[in-house]
Protein backbone atom coordinates (compact mmCIF):
# COMPACT_ATOMS: atom_id res chain seq x y z
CA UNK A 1 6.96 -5.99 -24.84
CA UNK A 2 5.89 -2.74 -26.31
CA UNK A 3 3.81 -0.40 -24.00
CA UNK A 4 1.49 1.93 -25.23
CA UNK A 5 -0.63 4.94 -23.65
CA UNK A 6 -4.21 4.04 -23.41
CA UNK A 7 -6.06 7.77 -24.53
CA UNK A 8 -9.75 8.00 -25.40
CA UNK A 9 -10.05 4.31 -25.99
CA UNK A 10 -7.35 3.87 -28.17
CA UNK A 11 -3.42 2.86 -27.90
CA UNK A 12 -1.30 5.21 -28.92
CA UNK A 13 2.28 5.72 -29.56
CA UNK A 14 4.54 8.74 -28.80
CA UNK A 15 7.64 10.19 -30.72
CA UNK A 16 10.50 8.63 -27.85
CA UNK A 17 10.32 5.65 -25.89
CA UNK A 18 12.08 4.27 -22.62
CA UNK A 19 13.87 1.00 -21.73
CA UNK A 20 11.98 -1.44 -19.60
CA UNK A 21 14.60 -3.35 -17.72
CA UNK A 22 14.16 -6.65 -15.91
CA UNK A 23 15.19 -6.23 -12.14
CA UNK A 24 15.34 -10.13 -11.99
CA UNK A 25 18.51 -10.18 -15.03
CA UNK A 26 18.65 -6.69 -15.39
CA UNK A 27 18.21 -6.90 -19.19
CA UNK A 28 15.93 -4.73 -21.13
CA UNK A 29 12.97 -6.55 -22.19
CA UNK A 30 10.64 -4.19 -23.86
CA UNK A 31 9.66 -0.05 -24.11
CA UNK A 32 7.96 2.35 -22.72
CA UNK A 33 6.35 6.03 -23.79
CA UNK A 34 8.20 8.81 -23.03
CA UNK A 35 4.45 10.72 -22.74
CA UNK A 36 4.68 14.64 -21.82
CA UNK A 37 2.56 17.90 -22.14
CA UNK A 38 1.39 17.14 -25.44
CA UNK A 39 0.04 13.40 -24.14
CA UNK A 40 -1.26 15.12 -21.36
CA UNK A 41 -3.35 17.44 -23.26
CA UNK A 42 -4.68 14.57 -25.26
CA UNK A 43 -6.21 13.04 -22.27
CA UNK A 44 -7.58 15.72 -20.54
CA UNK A 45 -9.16 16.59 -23.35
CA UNK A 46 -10.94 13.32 -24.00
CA UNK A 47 -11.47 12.82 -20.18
CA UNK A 48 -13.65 16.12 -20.54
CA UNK A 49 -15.37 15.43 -22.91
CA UNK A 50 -16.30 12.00 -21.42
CA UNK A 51 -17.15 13.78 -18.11
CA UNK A 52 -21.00 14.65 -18.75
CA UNK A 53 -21.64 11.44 -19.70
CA UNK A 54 -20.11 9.11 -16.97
CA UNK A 55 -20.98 11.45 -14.34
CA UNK A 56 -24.63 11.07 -14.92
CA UNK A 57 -24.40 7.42 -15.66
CA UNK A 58 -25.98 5.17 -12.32
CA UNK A 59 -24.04 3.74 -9.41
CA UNK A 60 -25.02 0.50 -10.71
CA UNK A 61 -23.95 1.03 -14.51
CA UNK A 62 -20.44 2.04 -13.30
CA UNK A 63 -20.21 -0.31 -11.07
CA UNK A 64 -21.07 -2.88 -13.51
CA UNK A 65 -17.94 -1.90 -15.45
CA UNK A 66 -15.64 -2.00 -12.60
CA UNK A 67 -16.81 -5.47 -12.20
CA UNK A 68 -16.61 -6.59 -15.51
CA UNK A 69 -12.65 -5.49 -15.40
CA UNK A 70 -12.60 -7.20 -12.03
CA UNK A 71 -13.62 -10.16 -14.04
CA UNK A 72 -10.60 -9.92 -16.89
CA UNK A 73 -8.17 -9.43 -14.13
CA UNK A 74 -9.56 -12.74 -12.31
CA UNK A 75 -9.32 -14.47 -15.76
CA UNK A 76 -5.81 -13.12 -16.91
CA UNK A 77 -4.21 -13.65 -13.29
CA UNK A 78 -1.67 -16.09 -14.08
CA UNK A 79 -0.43 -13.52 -16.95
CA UNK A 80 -0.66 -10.66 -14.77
CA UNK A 81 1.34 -11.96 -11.75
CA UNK A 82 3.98 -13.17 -14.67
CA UNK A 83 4.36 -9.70 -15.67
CA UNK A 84 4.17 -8.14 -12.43
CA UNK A 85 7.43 -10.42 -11.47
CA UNK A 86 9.27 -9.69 -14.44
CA UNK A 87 8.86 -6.17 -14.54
CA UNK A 88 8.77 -5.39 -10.46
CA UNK A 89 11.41 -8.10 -9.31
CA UNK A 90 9.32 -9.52 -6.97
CA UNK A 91 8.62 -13.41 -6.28
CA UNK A 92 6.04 -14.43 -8.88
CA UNK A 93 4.19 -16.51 -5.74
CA UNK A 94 3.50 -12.90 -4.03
CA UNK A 95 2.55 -11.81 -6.99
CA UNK A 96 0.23 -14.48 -7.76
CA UNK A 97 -0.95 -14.59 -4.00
CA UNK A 98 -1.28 -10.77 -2.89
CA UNK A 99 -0.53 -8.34 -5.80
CA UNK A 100 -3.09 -9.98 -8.77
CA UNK A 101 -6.07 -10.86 -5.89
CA UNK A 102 -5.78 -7.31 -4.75
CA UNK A 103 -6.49 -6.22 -7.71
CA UNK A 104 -9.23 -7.63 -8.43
CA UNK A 105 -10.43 -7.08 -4.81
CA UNK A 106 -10.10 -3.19 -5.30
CA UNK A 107 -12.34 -2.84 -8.27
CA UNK A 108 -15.01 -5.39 -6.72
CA UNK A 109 -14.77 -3.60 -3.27
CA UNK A 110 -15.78 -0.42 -5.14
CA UNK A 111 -17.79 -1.40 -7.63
CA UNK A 112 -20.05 -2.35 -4.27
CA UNK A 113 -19.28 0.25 -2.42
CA UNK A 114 -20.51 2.58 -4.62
CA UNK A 115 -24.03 1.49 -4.37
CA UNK A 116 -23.85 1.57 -0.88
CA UNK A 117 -22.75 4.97 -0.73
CA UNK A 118 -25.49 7.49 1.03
CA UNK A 119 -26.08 10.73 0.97
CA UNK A 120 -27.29 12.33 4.68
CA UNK A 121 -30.08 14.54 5.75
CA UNK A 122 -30.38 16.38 9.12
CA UNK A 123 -33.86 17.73 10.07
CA UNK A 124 -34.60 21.05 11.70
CA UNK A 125 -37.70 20.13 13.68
CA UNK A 126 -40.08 21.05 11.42
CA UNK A 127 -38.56 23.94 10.13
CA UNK A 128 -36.29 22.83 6.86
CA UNK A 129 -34.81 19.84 6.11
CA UNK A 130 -31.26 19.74 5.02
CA UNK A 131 -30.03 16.88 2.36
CA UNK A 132 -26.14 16.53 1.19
CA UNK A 133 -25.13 15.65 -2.38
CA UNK A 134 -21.91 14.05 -3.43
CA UNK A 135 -21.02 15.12 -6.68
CA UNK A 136 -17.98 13.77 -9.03
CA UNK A 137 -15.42 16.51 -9.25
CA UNK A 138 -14.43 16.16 -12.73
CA UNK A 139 -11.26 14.89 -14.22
CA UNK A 140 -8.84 13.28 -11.42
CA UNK A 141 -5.16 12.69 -11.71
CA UNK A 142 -4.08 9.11 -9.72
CA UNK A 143 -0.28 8.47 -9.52
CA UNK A 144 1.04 5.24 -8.40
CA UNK A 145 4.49 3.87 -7.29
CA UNK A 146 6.43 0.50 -8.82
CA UNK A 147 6.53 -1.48 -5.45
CA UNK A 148 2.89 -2.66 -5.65
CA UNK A 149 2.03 -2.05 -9.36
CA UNK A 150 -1.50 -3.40 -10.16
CA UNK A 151 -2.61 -3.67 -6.20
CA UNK A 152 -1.79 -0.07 -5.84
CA UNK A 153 -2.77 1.32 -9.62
CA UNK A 154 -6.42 -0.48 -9.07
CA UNK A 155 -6.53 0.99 -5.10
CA UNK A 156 -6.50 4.26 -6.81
CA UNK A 157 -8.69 4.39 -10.02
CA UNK A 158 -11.31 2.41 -8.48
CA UNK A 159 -13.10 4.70 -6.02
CA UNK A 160 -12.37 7.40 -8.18
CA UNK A 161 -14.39 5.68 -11.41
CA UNK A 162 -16.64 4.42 -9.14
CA UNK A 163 -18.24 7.73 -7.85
CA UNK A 164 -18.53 9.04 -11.35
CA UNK A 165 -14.49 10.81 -12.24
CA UNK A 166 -13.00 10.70 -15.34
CA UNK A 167 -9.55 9.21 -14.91
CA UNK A 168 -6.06 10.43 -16.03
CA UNK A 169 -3.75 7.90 -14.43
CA UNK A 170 0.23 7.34 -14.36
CA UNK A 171 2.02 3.99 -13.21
CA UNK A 172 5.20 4.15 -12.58
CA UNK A 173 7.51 3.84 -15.43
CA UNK A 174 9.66 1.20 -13.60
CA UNK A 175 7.07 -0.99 -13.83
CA UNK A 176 4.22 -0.44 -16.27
CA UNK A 177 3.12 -3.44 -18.09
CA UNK A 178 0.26 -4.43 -15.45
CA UNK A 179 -1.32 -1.44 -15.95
CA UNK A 180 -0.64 -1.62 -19.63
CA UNK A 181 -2.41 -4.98 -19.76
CA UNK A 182 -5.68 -3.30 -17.59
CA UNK A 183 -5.79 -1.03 -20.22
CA UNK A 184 -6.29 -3.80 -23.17
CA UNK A 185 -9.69 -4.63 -21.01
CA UNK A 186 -11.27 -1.33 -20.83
CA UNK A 187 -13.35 -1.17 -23.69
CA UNK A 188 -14.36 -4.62 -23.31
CA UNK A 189 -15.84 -3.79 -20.18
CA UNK A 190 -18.15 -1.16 -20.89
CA UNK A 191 -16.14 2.11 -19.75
CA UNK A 192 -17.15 4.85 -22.40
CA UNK A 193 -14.15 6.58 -24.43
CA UNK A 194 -11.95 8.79 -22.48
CA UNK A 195 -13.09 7.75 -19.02
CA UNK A 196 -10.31 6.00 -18.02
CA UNK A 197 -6.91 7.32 -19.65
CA UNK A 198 -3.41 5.64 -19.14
CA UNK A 199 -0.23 7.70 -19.89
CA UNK A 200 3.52 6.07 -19.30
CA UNK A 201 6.62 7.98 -18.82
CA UNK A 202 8.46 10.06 -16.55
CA UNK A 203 7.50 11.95 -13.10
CA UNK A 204 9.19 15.19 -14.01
CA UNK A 205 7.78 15.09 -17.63
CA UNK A 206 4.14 13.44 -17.80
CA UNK A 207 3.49 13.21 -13.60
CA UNK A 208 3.99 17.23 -13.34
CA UNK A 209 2.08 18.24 -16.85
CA UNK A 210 -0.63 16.09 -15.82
CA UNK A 211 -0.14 17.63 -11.56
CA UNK A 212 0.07 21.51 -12.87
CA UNK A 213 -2.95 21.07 -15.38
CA UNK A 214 -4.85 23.90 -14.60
CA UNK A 215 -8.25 21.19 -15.41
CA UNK A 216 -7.45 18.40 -13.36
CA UNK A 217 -9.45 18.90 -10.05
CA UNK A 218 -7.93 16.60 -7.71
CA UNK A 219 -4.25 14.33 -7.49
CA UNK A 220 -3.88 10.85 -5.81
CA UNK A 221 -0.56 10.60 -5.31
CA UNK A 222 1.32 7.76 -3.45
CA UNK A 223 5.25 7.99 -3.56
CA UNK A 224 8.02 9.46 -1.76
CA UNK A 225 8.17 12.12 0.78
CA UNK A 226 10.20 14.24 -1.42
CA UNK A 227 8.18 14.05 -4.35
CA UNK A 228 4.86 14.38 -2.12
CA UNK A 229 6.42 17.94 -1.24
CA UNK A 230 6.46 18.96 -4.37
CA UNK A 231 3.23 18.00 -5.85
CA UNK A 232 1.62 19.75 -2.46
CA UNK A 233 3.18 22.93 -3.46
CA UNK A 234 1.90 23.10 -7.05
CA UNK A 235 -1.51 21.83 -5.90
CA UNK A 236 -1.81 23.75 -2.89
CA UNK A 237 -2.05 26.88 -4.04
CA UNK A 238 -4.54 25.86 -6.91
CA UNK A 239 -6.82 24.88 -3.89
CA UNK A 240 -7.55 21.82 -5.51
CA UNK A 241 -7.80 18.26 -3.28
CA UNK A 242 -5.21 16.11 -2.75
CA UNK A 243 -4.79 12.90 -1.03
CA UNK A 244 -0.68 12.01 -0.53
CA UNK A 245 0.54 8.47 0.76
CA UNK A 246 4.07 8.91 1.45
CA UNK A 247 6.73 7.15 2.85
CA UNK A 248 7.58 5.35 6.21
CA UNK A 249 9.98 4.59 9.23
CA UNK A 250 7.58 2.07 10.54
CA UNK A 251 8.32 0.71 14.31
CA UNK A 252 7.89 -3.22 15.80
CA UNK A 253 7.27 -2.60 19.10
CA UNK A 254 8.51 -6.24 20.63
CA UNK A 255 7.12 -6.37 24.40
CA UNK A 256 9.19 -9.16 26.52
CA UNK A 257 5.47 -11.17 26.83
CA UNK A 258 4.53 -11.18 23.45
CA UNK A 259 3.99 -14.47 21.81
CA UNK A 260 7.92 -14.58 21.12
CA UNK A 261 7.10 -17.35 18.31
CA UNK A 262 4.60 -15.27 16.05
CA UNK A 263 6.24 -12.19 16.53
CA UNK A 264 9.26 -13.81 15.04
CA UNK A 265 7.49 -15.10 12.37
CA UNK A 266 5.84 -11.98 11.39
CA UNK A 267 8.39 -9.57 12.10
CA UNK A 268 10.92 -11.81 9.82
CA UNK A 269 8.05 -11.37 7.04
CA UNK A 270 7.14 -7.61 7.64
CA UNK A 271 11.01 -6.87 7.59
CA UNK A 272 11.78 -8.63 4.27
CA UNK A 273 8.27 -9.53 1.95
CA UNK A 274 8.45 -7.81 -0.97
CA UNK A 275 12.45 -7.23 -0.03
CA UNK A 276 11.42 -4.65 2.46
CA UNK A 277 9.50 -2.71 -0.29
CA UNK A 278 6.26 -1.74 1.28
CA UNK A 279 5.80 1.35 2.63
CA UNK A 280 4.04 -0.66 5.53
CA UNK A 281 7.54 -2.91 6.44
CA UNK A 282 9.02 -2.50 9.44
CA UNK A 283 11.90 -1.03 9.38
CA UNK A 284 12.81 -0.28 13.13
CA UNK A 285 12.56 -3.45 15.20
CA UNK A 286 12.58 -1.90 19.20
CA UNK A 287 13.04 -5.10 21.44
CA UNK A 288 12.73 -5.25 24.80
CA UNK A 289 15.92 -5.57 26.98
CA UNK A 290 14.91 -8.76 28.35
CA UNK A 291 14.50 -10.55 24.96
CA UNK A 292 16.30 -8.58 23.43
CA UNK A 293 19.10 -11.14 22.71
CA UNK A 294 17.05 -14.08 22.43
CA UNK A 295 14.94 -12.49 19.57
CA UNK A 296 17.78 -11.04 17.69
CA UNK A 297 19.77 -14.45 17.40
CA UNK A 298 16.80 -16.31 16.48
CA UNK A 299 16.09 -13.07 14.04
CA UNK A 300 19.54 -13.25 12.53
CA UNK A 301 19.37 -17.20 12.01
CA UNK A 302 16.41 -16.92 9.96
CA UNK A 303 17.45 -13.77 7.71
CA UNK A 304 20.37 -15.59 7.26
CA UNK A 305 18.82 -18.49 5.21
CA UNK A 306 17.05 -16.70 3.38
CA UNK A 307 17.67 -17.41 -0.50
CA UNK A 308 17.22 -15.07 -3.32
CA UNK A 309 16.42 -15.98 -6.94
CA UNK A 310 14.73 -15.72 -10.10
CA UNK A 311 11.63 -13.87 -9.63
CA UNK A 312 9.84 -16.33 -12.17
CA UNK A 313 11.02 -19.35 -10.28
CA UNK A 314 7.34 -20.98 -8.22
CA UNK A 315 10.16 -21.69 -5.11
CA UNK A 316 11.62 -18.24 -5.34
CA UNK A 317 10.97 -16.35 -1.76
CA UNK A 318 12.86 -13.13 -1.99
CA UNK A 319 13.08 -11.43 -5.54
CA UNK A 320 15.09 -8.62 -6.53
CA UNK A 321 14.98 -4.44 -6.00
CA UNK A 322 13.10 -2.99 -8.43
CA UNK A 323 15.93 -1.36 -10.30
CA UNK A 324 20.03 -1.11 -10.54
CA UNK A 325 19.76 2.78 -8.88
CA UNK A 326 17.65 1.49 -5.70
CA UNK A 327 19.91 -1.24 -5.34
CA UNK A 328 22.57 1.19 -5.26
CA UNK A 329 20.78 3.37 -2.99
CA UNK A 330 20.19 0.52 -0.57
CA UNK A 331 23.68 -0.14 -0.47
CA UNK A 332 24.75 3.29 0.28
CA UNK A 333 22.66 3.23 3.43
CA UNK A 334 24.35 -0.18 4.43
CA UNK A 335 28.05 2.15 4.02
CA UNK A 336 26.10 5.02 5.79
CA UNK A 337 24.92 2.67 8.89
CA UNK A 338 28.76 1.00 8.99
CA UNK A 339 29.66 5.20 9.08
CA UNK A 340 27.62 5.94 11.85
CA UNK A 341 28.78 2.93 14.22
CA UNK A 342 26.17 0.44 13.43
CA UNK A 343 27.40 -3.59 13.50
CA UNK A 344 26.05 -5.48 10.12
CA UNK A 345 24.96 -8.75 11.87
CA UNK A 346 24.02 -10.38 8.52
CA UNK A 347 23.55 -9.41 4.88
CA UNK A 348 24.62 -5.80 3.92
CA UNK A 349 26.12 -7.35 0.45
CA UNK A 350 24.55 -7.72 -3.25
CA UNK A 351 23.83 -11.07 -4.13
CA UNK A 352 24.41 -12.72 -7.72
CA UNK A 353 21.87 -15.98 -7.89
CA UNK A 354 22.73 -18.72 -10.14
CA UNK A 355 21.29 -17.79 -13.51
CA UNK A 356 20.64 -14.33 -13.04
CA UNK A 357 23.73 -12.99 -11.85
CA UNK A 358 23.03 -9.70 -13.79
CA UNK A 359 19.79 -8.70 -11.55
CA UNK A 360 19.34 -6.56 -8.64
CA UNK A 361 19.62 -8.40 -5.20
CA UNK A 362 20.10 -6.97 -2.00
CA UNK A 363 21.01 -9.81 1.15
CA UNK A 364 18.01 -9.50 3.88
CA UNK A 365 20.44 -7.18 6.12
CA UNK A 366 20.42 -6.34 10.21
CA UNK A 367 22.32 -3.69 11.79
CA UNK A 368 22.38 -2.93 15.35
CA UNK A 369 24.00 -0.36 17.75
CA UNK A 370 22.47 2.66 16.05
CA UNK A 371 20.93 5.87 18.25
CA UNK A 372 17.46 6.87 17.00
CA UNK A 373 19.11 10.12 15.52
CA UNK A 374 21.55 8.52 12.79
CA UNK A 375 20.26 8.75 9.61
CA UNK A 376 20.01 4.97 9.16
CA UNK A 377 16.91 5.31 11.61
CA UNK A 378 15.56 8.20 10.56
CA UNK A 379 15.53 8.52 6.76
CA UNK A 380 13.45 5.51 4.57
CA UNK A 381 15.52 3.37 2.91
CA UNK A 382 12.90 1.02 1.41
CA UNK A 383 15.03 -2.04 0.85
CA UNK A 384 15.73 -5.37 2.87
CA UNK A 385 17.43 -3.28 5.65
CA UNK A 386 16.27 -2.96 9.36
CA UNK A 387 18.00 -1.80 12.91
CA UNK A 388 17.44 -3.37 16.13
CA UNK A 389 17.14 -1.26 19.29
CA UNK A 390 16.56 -2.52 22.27
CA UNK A 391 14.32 -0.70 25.29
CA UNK A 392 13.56 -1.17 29.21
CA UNK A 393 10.13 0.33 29.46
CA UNK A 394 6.37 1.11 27.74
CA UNK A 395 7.90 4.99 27.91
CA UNK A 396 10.88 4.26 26.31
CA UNK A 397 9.01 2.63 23.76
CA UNK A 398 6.77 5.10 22.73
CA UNK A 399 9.77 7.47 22.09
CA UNK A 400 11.63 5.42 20.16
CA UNK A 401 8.71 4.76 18.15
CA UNK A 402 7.52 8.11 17.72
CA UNK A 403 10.99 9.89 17.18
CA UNK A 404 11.14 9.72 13.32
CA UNK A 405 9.46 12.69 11.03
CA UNK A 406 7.10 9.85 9.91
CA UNK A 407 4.16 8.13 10.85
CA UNK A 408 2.30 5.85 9.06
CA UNK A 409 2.12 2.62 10.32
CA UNK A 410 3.26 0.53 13.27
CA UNK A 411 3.01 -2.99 14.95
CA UNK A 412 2.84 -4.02 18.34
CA UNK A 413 3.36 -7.27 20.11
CA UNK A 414 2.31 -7.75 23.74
CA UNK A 415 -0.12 -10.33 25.18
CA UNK A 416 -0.96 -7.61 27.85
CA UNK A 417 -4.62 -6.26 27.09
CA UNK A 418 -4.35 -2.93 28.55
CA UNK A 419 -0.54 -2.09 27.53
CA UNK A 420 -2.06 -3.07 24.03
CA UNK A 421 -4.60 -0.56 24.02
CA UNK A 422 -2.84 2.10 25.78
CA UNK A 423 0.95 1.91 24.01
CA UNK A 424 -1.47 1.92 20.11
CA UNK A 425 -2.97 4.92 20.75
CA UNK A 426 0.15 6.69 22.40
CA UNK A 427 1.41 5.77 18.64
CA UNK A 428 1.85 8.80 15.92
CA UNK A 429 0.67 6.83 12.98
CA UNK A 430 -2.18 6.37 10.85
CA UNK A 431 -2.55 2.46 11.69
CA UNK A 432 -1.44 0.03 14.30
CA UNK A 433 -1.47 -3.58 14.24
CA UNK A 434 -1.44 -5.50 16.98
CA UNK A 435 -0.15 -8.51 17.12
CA UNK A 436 -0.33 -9.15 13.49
CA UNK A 437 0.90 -7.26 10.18
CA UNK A 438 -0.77 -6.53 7.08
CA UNK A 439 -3.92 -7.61 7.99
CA UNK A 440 -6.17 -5.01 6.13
CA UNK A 441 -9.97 -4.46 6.19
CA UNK A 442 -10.98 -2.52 2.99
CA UNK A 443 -13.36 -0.75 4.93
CA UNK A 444 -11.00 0.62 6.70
CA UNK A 445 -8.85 4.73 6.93
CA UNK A 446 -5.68 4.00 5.08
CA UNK A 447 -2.92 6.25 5.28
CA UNK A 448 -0.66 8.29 7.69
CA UNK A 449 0.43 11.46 9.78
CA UNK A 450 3.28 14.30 9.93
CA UNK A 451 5.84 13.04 7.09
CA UNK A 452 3.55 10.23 5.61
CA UNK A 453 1.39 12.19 4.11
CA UNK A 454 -2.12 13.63 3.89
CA UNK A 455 -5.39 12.33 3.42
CA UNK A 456 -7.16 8.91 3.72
CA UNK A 457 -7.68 6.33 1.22
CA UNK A 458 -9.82 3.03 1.77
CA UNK A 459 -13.80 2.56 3.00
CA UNK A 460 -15.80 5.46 2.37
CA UNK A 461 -13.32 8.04 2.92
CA UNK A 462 -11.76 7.75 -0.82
CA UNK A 463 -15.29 8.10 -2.32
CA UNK A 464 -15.92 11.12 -0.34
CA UNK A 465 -12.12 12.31 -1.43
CA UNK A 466 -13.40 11.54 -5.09
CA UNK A 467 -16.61 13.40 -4.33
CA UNK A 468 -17.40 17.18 -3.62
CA UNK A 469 -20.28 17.66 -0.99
CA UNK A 470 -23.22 20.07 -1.45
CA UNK A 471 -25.48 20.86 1.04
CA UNK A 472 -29.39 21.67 -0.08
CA UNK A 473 -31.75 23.67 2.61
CA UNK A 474 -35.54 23.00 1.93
CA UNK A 475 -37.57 25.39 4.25
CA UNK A 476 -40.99 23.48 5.22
């Protein structure tokens, strides 16, 4: 498959391209641009001169449009979650079950949200009345990463067409057909020229033209830590918003009367779905002394079956890593763990499934006998990799939960009402769930603290990030 930018309502080539390699076979399957400065400046440019117009369009005009995109994704899921296998790795039953609904989900959640989205007023007992505006900033850059393509891309653009931005957006260029296809749809449903822009390529070249253009006036970003950094201190000093969704060392906090059953269930899936590549996986499992043994057998026995295979396969359950250099890097922190003293209790190898021995698989792998300094548990490794560590008390816990530079998400398991309450909000991350994983209310803050990043996405809070507030005094 050929990709092509998407710039002022037209597809457009550029002069080099990039390989587009299967993670499933590892074969290259189609191209790429190789967009830079010059693409960039092609899209700004049409994004501002499409500004005026979609910023004074209605809430319910642009919210029509976001539904009527809503609707081709709906109607072009089974081709979507294809794609999204082929090009991410992943099983094409998450795909079709999580990744293509998302989608859809995002744009409808803000095409609603939209029109529900007030403005305030605060009296001054007869003196002046005060009234807030949200206005559209201008031309917005969104950013988003290969592991969730479409369900990620969508979170992003949404809120930010929604309150009235024009859009230059990157997907990654590991896996950009989704958002390639999204782009065939625009014009058909009803977004003006140069609203929403589309540019492929590379994060040094097109990501930081499009970051350090001096017209862009804000950057969704959601990545690694490292590149977070860096896109903070070319923005920062610009004064310019931001919102950054980095990475993760997320904690399972397993208390010795949890519901032993589900929290086996659910920690084998919030370990492994997606092959450990959500920044929302668990990555630490802390057990309680007690069960500690129990749960890691019965942990280990399950990993152990699992079977990798062709992402396209219905049956398949755990796909590949998204490419042949993250497969490597997993590996090296499977060395690194053996380095540090850590016992592989299953997995730690590559696997080669009948008929695509050529892709990237990674065994579902557990490692115990690790200290919470080693680098194993404090660096993100983003892979089907996880440590066990066991602990005697609620304080010990909370330590080993918090020790990491990063904070962004957690789960807890514990049939005890009050420890529940009281260990989740002695947690440093942006969400907790308790007794359960992944269980997400749109309406809801999304995002971390320290290391994870900055900002909120989700609810209301990513229309006001999309929005700049003005405040108008009336004197009675």
């Amino acid at each position: 498959m050929e990709v092509l930018n998407f710039v002022d309502g037209e597809f457009q080539k550029t002069a080099q391209v990039l390989e587009n390699v299967a993670p499933g076979t590892g074969e290259v399957f189609g191209t790429i641009p190789r967009s830079g400065s010059k693409e960039v400046e092609k899209a700004m440019a049409a994004a501002k001169r499409a500004f005026p117009v979609w910023s004074n369009s209605s809430a319910v005009e642009r919210a029509a449009c976001l539904d009527r995109l809503a609707d081709a994704v709906r109607e072009h899921a089974s081709v979507l979650a294809k794609h999204e296998a082929q090009d991410n790795g992943k099983p094409i039953s998450l795909a079709a079950q999580v990744d293509i609904p998302r989608a859809e989900k995002n744009l409808r959640f803000y095409a609603s949200g939209i029109q529900h989205f007030a403005s305030k007023s605060h009296a001054m007992e007869g003196e002046a009345i005060n009234y807030t505006l949200r206005k559209p900033l201008g031309v917005v850059a969104c950013i988003s990463p290969w592991n969730l393509p479409l369900y990620l891309f969508t979170w992003k653009v949404a809120p930010a067409l929604a309150a009235g931005n024009c859009v230059v957006a990157k997907p990654s260029e590991l896996t950009p057909v989704t958002a390639y296809l999204l782009s065939t749809w625009v014009r058909q449903a009803g977004f003006p020229d140069g609203v929403f822009n589309i540019l492929h390529g590379l994060g040094p070249e097109v990501g930081e033209a499009l970051v350090n253009h001096p017209d862009i006036a804000a950057v969704s970003f959601t990545g690694g830590t490292l590149t977070g950094a860096r896109i903070a201190s070319q923005v920062a000093p610009k004064f310019k918003k931001m919102s950054l969704e980095l990475g993760g060392k997320n904690p399972a906090i397993i208390f010795d009367d949890a519901d032993l059953e589900e929290a086996l269930r659910m920690t084998l899936r919030s370990s492994f779905a997606n092959q450990g590549q959500i920044c929302l996986c668990g990555s630490r499992i802390l057990i309680q002394r007690s069960v500690y043994d129990t749960f890691k057998l019965s942990l280990v026995a399950k990993a152990s079956k699992m079977v990798a295979g062709d992402p396209l396969h219905p049956d398949t359950k755990l796909g590949a890593v998204v490419s042949e250099a993250h497969m490597q890097k997993i590996m090296s922190y499977i060395e690194l763990a053996k380095d540090e003293g850590g016992q592989v209790l299953c997995g730690g190898h590559r696997l080669h499934p009948e008929g695509v021995e050529g892709g990237f698989y990674v065994a579902p792998t557990i490692i115990e006998g690790l200290g919470p300094q080693c680098r194993t548990n404090q660096e993100e490794i983003f892979g089907p990799v996880v440590t066990l560590q066991p602990f005697d008390t609620e304080e010990e816990a909370l330590k080993l939960a918090n020790d990491t530079a990063y904070g962004l998400a957690a789960t807890l398991w514990t049939t005890n009402l009050k420890r529940a309450h009281r260990v989740a909000a002695g947690i440093e991350s942006g969400m907790v769930w308790v007794n359960t994983w992944l269980l997400r209310d749109l309406r809801t803050p999304f995002g971390g603290v320290k290391d994870s990043g900055l900002g909120r996405e989700g609810g209301f809070e990513a229309l006001e990030f999309f929005t700049e507030s003005q405040n108008i005094c009336i004197k009675l």
